[in-house]
Every structure is written in structure tokens, then in C-alpha cells.
Protein backbone atom coordinates (compact mmCIF):
# COMPACT_ATOMS: atom_id res chain seq x y z
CA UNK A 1 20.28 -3.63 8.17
CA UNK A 2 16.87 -4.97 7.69
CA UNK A 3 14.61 -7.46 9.88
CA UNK A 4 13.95 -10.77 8.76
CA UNK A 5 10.40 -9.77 8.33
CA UNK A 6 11.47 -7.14 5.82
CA UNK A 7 13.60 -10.23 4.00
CA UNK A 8 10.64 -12.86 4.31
CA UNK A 9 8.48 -10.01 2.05
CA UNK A 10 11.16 -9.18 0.04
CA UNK A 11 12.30 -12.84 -0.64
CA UNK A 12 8.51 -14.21 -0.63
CA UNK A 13 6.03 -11.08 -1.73
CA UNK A 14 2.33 -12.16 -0.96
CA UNK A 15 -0.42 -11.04 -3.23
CA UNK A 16 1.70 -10.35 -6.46
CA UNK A 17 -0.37 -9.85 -9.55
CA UNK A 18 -2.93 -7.51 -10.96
CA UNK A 19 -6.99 -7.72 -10.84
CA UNK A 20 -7.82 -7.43 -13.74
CA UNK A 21 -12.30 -5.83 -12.99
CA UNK A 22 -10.79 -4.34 -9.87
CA UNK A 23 -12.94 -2.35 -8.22
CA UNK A 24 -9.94 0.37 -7.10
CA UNK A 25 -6.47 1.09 -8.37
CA UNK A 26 -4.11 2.87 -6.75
CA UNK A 27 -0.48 4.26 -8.32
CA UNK A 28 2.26 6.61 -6.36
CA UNK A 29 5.62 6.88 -7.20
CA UNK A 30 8.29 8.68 -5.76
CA UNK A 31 10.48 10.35 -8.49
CA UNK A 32 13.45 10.57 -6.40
CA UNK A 33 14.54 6.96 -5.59
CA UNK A 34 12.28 5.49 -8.82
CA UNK A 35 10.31 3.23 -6.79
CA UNK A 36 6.38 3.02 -8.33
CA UNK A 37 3.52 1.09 -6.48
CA UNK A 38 -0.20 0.02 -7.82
CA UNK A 39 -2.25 -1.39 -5.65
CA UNK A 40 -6.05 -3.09 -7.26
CA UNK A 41 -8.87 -3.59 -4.37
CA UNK A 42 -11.54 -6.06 -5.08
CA UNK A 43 -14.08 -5.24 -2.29
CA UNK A 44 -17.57 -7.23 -1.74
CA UNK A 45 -19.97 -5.66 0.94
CA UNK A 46 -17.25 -3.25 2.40
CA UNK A 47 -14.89 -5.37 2.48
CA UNK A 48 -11.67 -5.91 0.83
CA UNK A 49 -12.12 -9.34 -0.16
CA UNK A 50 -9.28 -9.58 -2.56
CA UNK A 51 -5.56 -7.38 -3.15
CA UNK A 52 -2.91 -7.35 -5.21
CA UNK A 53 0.52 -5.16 -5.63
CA UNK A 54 2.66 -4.74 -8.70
CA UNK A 55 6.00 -2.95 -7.58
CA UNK A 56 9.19 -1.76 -9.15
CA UNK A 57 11.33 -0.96 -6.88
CA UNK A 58 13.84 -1.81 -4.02
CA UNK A 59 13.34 -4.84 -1.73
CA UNK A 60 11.97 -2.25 1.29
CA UNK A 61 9.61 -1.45 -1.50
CA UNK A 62 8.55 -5.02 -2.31
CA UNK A 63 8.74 -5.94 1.54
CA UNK A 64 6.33 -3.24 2.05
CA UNK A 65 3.81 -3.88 -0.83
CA UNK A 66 3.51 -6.88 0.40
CA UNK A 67 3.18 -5.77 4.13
CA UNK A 68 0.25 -3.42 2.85
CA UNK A 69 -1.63 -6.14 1.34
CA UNK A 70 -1.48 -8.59 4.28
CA UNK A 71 -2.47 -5.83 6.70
CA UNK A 72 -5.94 -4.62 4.67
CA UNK A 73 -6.98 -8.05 3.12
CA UNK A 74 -10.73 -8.35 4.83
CA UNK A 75 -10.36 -5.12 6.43
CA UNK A 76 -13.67 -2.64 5.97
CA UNK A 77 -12.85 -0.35 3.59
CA UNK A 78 -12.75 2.49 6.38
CA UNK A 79 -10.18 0.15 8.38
CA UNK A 80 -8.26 -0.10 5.62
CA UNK A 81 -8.08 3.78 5.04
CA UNK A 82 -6.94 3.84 8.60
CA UNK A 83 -3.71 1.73 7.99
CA UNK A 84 -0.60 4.57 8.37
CA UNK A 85 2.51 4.64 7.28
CA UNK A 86 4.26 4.09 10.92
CA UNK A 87 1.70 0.88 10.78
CA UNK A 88 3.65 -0.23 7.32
CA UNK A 89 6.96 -0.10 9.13
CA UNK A 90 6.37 -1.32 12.37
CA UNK A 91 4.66 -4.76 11.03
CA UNK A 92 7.73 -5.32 9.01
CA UNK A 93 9.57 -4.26 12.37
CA UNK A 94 11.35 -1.44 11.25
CA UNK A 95 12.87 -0.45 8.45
CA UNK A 96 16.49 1.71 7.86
CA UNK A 97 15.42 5.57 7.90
CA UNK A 98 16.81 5.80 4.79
CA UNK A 99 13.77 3.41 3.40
CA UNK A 100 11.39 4.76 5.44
CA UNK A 101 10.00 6.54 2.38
CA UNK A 102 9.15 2.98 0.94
CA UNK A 103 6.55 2.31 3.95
CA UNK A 104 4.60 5.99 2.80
CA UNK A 105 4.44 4.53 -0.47
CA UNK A 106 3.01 1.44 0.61
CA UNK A 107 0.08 3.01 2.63
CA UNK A 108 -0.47 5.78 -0.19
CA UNK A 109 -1.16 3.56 -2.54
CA UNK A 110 -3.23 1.36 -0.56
CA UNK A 111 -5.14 4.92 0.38
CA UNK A 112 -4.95 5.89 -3.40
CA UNK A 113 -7.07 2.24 -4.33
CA UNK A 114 -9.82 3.24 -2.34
CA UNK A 115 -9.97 6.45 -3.02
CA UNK A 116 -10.24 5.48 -6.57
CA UNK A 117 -13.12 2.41 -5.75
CA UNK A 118 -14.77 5.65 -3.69
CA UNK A 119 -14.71 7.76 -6.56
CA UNK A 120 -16.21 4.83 -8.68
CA UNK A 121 -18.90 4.48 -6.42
CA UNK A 122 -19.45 8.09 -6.20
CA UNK A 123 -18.54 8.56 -2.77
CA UNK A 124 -17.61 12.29 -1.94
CA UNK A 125 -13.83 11.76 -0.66
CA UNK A 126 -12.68 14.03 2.04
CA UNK A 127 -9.41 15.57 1.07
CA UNK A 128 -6.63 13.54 1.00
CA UNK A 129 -3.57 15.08 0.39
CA UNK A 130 -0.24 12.70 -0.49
CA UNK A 131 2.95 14.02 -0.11
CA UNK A 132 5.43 10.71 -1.09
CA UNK A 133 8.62 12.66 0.86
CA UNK A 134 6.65 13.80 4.05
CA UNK A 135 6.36 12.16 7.11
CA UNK A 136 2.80 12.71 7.58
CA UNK A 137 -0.33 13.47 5.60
């Protein structure tokens, strides 16, 4: 049912924790399946130089936190925001349809984090609209 990429996240999440002076923090949940993501950006001259996930949640969801983080750490900021949610899923190679909702999560809150470090910089944000049971933005 899953790869054993999905099971290598799951079993052994990278970049667990919190940052505390983070410079963006992003939350999504989906209220149907329960799962809730935060994502915290630490981000030195456009970079995202550190990133960490807290998730409750199934083991697609942990698999995919962690495939997030992995995937942005020392992106540019505007890489970063370019990560999708296909992106998510394919790294992990594929995940069960039925968890596919776990890989929007993922991305969302990545996009949510620097959104929020945007808005703390005060960067105008084009509109970003999240919809957590969509297949695209």
C-alpha cells in the first residue's frame, strides 16, 4: 500500500521539532480525517536555512511533513513557494489516493510558513487561496 519511501518518513521523520524565533509559521488542518500540520521557516538572506514540522496525524501525514521539509531546506523562498502538492507525492513515490489529501497538506503548510514570514516582512502576498480537499489551488 505505501512505498518504502513513504515508510522511511513515516518510521524516521526528518526535521521534527519547533523553532522557537521562527521567522514563519504555517498551520492547516483538514477537519475531515483530523490530520493538523505546522510548519516554522527560519530563513537567512532568502533562504530557508532551517525547518521544522510538528504533525498529528496519520503516517502519510508524517511521511509527508517530513517530505516537505527535505524538499525546501536551502531552497529561495520563491523556490520553496513553488513546491506543489503532486511534487509532495511523487518524492515519496506515490501515495494511496485515499492519502493523497495528506501531500496538499504538506505543501499548504509549507506555503502557509512563508506566507506568514512574507506578511512579517511586509511583503504584499498575491492571493493564495487553500482549499485542504481540492486538487489544485
Amino acid at each position: 500500500m505505501y512505498s518504502d519511501k513513504v515508510m522511511e518518513h513515516f518510521q524516521n521523520p526528518r526535521n521534527v521539532g519547533e523553532i522557537e524565533d521562527a521567522d514563519g509559521v504555517g498551520t492547516v488542518g483538514n477537519p475531515t480525517c483530523g490530520d493538523l500540520m505546522t510548519i516554522y521557516i527560519k530563513v537567512k538572506d532568502d533562504r530557508i536555512e532551517d525547518i521544522k514540522f510538528k504533525t498529528f496525524g496519520c503516517g502519510a501525514a508524517i511521511a509527508t511533513s517530513s517530505m516537505v521539509t527535505e524538499m525546501a531546506m536551502g531552497k529561495t523562498i520563491d523556490e520553496a513557494m513553488e513546491i506543489t502538492r503532486n511534487d509532495v507525492a511523487e518524492n515519496l513515490e506515490g501515495l494511496p489516493p485515499v492519502k493523497m489529501h495528506c501531500s496538499n497538506l504538506a505543501a499548504d503548510a509549507l506555503h502557509a510558513a512563508i506566507e506568514n514570514y512574507k506578511e512579517n516582512k511586509g511583503e504584499k502576498l498575491k492571493e493564495h487561496i487553500v482549499c485542504s480537499s481540492c486538487e489544485e489551488e
